[in-house]
N, C-alpha and C. Protein backbone atom coordinates (compact mmCIF):
# COMPACT_ATOMS: atom_id res chain seq x y z
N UNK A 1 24.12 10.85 -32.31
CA UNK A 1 22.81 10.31 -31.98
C UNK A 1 22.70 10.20 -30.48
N UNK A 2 21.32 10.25 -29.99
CA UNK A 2 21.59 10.18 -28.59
C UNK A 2 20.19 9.40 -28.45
N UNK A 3 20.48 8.54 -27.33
CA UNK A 3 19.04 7.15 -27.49
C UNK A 3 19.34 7.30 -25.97
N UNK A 4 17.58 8.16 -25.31
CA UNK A 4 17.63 7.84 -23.95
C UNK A 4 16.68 6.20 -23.53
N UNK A 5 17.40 6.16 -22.65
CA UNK A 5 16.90 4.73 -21.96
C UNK A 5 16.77 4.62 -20.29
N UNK A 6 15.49 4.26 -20.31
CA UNK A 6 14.66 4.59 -19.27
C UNK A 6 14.77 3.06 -18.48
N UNK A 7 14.07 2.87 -17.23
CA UNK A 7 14.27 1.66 -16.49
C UNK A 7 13.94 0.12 -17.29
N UNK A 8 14.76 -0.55 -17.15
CA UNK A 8 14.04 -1.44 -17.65
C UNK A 8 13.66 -1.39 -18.91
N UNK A 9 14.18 -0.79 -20.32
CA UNK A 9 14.35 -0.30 -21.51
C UNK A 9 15.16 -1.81 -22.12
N UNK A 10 16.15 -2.75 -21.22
CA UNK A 10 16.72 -3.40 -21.32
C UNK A 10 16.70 -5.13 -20.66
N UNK A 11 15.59 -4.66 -20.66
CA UNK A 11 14.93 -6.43 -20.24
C UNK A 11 15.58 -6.41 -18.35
N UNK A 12 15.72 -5.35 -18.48
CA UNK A 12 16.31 -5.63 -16.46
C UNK A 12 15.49 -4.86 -15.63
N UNK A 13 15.08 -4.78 -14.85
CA UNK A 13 14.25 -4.41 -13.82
C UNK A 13 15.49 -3.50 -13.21
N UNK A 14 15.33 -2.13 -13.11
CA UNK A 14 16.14 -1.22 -12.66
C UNK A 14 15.51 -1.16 -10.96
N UNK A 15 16.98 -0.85 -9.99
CA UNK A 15 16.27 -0.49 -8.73
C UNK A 15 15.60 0.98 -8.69
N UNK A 16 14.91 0.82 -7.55
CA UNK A 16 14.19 2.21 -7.37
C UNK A 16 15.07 2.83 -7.35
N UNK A 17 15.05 4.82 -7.66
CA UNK A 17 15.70 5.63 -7.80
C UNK A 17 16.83 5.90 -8.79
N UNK A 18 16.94 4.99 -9.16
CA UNK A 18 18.23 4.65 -10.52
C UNK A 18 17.67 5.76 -11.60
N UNK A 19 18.43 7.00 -12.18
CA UNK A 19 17.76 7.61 -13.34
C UNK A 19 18.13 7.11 -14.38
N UNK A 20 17.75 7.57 -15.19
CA UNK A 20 17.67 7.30 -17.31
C UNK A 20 18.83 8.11 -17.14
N UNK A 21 19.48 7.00 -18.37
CA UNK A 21 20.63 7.71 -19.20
C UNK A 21 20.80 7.69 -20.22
N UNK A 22 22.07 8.33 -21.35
CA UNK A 22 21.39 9.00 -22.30
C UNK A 22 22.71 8.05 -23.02
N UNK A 23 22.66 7.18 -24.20
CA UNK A 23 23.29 6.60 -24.60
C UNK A 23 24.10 7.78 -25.85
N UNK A 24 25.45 8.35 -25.76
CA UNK A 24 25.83 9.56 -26.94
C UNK A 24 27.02 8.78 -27.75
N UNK A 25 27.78 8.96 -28.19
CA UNK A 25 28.32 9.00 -29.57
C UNK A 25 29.28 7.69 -28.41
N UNK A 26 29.92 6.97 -29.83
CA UNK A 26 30.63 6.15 -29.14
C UNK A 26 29.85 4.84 -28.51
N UNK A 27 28.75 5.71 -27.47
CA UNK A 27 28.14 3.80 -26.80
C UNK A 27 28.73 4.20 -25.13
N UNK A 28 28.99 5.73 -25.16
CA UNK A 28 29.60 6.30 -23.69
C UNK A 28 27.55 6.90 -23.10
N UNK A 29 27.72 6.32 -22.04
CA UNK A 29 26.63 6.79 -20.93
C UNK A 29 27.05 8.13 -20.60
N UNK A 30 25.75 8.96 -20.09
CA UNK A 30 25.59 10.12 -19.31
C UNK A 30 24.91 10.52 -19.00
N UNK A 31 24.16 11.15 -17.87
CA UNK A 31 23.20 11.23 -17.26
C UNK A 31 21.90 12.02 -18.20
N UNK A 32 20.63 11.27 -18.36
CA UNK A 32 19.95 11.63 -19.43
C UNK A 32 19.40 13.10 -19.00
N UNK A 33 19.68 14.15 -19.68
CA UNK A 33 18.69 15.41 -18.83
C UNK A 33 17.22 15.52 -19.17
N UNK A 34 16.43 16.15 -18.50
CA UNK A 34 15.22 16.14 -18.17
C UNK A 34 14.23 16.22 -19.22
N UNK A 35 15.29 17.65 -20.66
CA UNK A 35 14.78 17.35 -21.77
C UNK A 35 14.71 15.91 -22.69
N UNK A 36 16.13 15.46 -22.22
CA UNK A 36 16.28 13.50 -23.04
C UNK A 36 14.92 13.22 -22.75
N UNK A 37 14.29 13.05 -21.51
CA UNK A 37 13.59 11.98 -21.14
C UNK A 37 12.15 12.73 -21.75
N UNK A 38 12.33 14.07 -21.84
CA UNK A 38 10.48 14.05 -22.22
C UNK A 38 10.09 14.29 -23.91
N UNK A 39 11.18 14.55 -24.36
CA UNK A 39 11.55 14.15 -25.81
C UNK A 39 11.21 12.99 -26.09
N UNK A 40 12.18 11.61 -25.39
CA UNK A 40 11.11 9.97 -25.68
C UNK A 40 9.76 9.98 -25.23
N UNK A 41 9.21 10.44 -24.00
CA UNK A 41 7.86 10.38 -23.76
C UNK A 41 6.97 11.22 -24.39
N UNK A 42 7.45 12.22 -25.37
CA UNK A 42 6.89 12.85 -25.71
C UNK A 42 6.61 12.77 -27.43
N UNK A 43 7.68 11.77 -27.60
CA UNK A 43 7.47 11.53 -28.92
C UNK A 43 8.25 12.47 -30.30
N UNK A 44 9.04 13.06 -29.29
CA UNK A 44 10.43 14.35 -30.20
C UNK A 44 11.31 13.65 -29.65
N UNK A 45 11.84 12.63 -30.36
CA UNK A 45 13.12 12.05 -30.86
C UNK A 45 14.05 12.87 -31.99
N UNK A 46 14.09 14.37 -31.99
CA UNK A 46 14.31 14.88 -32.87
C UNK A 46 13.50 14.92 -34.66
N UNK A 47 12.44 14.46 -34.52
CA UNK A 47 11.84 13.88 -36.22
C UNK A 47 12.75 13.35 -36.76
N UNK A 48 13.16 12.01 -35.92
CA UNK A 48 13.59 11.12 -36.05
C UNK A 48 12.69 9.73 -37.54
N UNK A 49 11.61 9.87 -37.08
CA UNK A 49 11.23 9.12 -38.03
C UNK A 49 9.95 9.58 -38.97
N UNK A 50 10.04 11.65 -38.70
CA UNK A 50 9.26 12.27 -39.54
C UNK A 50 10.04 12.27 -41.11
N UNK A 51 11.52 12.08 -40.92
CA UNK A 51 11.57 12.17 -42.67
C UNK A 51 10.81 10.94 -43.44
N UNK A 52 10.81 9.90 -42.41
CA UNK A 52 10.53 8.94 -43.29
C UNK A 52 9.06 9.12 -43.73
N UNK A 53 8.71 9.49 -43.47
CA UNK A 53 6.71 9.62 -43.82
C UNK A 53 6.93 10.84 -44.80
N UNK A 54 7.80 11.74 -44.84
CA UNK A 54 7.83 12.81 -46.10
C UNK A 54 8.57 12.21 -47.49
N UNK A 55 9.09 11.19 -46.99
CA UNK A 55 10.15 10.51 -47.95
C UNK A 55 9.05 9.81 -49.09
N UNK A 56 9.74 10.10 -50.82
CA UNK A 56 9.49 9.67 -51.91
C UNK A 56 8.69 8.21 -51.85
N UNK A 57 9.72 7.09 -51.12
CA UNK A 57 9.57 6.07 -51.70
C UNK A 57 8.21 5.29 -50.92
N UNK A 58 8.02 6.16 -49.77
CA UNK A 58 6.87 5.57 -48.81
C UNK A 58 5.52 5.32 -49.73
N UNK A 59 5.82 6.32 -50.23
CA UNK A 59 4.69 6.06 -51.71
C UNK A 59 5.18 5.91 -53.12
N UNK A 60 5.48 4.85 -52.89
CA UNK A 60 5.90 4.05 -54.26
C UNK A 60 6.20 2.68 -53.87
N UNK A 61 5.97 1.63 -54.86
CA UNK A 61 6.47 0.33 -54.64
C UNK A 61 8.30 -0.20 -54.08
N UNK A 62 8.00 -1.12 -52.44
CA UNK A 62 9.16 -1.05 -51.68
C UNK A 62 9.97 -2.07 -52.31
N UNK A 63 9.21 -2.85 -53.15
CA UNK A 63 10.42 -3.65 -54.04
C UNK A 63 11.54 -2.87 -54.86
N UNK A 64 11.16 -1.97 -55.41
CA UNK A 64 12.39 -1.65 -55.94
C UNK A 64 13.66 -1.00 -55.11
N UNK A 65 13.27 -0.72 -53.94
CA UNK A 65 14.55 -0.18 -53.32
C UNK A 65 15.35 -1.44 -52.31
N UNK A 66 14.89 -2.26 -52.25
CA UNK A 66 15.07 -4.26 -52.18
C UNK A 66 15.29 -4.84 -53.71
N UNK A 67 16.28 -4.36 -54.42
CA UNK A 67 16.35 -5.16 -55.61
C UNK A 67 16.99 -6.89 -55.19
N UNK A 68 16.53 -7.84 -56.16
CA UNK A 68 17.38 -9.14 -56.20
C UNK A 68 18.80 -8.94 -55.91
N UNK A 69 19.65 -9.41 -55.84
CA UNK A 69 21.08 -8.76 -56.81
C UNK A 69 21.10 -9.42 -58.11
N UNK A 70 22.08 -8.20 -58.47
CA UNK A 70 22.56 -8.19 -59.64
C UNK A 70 20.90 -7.20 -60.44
N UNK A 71 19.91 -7.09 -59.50
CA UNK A 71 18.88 -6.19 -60.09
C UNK A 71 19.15 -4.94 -59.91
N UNK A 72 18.42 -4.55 -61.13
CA UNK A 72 18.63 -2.61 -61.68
C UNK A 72 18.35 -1.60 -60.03
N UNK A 73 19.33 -0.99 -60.12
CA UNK A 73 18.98 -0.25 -58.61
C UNK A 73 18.35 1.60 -59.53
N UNK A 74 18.44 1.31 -60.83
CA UNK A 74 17.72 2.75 -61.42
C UNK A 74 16.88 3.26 -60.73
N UNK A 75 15.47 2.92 -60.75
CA UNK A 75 13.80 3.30 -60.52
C UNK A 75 13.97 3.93 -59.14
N UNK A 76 14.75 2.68 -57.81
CA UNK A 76 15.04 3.34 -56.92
C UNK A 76 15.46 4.91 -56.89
N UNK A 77 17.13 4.35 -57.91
CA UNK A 77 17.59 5.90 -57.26
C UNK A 77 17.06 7.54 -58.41
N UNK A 78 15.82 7.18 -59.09
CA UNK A 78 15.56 7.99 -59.72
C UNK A 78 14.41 8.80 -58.98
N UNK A 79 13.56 7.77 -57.93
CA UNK A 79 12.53 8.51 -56.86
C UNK A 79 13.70 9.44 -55.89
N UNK A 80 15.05 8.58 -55.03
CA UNK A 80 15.43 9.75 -54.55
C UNK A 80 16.18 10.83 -55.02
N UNK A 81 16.23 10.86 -56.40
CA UNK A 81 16.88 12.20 -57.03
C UNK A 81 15.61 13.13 -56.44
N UNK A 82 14.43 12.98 -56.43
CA UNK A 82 13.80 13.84 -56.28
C UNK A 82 13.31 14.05 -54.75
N UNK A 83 13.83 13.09 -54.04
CA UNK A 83 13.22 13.56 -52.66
C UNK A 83 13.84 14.41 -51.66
N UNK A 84 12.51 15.31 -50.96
CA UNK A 84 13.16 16.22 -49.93
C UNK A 84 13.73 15.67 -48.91
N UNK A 85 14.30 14.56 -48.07
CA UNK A 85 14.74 13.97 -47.54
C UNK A 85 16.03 12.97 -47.56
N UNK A 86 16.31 13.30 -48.71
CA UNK A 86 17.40 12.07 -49.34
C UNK A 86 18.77 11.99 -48.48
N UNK A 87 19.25 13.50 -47.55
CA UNK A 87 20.72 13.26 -46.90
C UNK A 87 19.91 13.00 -45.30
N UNK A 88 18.71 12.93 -45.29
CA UNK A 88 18.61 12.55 -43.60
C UNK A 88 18.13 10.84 -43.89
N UNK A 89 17.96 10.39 -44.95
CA UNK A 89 17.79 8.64 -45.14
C UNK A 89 19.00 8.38 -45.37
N UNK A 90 20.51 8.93 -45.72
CA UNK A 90 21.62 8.39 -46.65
C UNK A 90 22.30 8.31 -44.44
N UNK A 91 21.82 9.60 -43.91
CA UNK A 91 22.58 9.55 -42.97
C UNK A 91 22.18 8.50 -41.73
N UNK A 92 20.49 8.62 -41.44
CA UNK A 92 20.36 7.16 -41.20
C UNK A 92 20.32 6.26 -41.04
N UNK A 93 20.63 5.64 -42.77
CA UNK A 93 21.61 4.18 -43.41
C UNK A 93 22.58 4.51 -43.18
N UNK A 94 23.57 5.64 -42.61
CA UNK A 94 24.95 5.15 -42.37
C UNK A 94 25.30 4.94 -40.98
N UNK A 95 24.60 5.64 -40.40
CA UNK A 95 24.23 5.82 -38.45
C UNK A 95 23.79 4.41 -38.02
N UNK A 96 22.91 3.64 -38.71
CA UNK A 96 22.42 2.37 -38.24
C UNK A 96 22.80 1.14 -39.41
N UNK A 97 24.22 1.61 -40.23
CA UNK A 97 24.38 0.12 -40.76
C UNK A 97 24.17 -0.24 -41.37
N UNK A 98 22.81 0.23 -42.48
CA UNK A 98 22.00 -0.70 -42.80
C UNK A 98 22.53 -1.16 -44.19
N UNK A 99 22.38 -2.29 -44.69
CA UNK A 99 23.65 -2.92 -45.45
C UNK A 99 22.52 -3.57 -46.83
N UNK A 100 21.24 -3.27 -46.47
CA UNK A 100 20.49 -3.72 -47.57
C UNK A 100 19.67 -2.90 -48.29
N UNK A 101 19.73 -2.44 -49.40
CA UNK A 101 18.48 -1.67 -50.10
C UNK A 101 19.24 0.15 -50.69
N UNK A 102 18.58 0.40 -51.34
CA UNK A 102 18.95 2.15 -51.16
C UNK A 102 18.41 2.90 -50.67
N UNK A 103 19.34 3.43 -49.83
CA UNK A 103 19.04 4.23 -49.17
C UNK A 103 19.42 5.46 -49.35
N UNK A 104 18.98 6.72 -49.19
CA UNK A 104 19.41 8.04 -49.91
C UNK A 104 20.31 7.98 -51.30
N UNK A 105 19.77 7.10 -51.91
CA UNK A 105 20.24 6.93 -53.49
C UNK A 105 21.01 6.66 -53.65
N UNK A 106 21.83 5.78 -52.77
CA UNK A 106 23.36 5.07 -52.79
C UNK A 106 22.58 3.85 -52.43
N UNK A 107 23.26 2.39 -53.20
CA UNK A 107 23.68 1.05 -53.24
C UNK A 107 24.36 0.71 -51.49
N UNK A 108 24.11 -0.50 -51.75
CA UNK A 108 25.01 -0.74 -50.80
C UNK A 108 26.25 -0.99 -51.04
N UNK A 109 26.97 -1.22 -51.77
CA UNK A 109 28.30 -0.69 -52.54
C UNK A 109 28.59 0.24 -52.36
N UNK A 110 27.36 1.25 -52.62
CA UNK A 110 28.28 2.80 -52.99
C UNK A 110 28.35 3.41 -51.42
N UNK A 111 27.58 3.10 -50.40
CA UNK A 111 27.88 3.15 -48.87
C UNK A 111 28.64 2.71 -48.36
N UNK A 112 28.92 1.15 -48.96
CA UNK A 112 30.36 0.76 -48.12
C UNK A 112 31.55 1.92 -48.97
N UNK A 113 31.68 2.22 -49.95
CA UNK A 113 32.76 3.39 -50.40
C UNK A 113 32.93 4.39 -50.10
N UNK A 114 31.55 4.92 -49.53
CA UNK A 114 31.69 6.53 -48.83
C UNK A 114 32.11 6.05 -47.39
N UNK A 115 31.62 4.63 -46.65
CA UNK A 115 32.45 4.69 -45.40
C UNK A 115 33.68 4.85 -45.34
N UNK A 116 34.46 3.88 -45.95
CA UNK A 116 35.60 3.53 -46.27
C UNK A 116 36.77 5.31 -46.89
N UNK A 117 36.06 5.85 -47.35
CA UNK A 117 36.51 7.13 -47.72
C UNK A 117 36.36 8.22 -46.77
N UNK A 118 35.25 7.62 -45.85
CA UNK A 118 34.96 8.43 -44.58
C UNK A 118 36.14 8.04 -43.46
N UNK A 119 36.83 7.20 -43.50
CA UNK A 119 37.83 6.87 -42.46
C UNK A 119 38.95 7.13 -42.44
């Protein structure tokens, strides 16, 4: 993943001349190149958050992929059997953590097991 960050992106008032840098794997800095920066201003974050608007569940009720616990995670993962997007939401939820709901048709159980198998 690569997250450019521009002056002051971080609640600090950057000095003049200071450039954007490009936050890459790890949480290691490097100088953002010219494409980083017009990609964020330009709104190509890679379609970063175009799967989600093609994605199944945007149209369908968001409770079910927020079950109670101990509630049926079925209905969820039966919309993403069918969606064209299901390994760029699974990858996503694993890129940013996210520890609640289903996401690309895995539990949060079944994510903490593919991490854990991922290591």
């Amino acid at each position: 993943m690569l997250e450019v960050r521009m002056h002051g992106d971080d609640g600090v008032t950057a000095a003049a001349g200071v450039a954007p840098v490009a936050l890459i794997g790890g949480g290691a800095l490097a100088p953002a190149t010219l494409e980083d920066v017009l990609d964020v201003v330009e709104g190509d974050g890679g379609d970063e958050a175009g799967w989600q608007e093609r994605a199944l569940c945007a149209q369908t009720d968001p409770e079910a992929f927020f079950p109670e616990k101990g509630g049926s995670t079925r209905e969820a993962k039966r919309v993403c059997l069918g969606c064209d997007v299901r390994a760029e939401c699974l990858e996503y939820a694993l890129a940013n953590d996210e520890r609640f709901g289903i996401w690309g048709g895995l539990s949060e159980r079944e994510r903490r097991k593919l991490r854990k198998r991922a290591v």
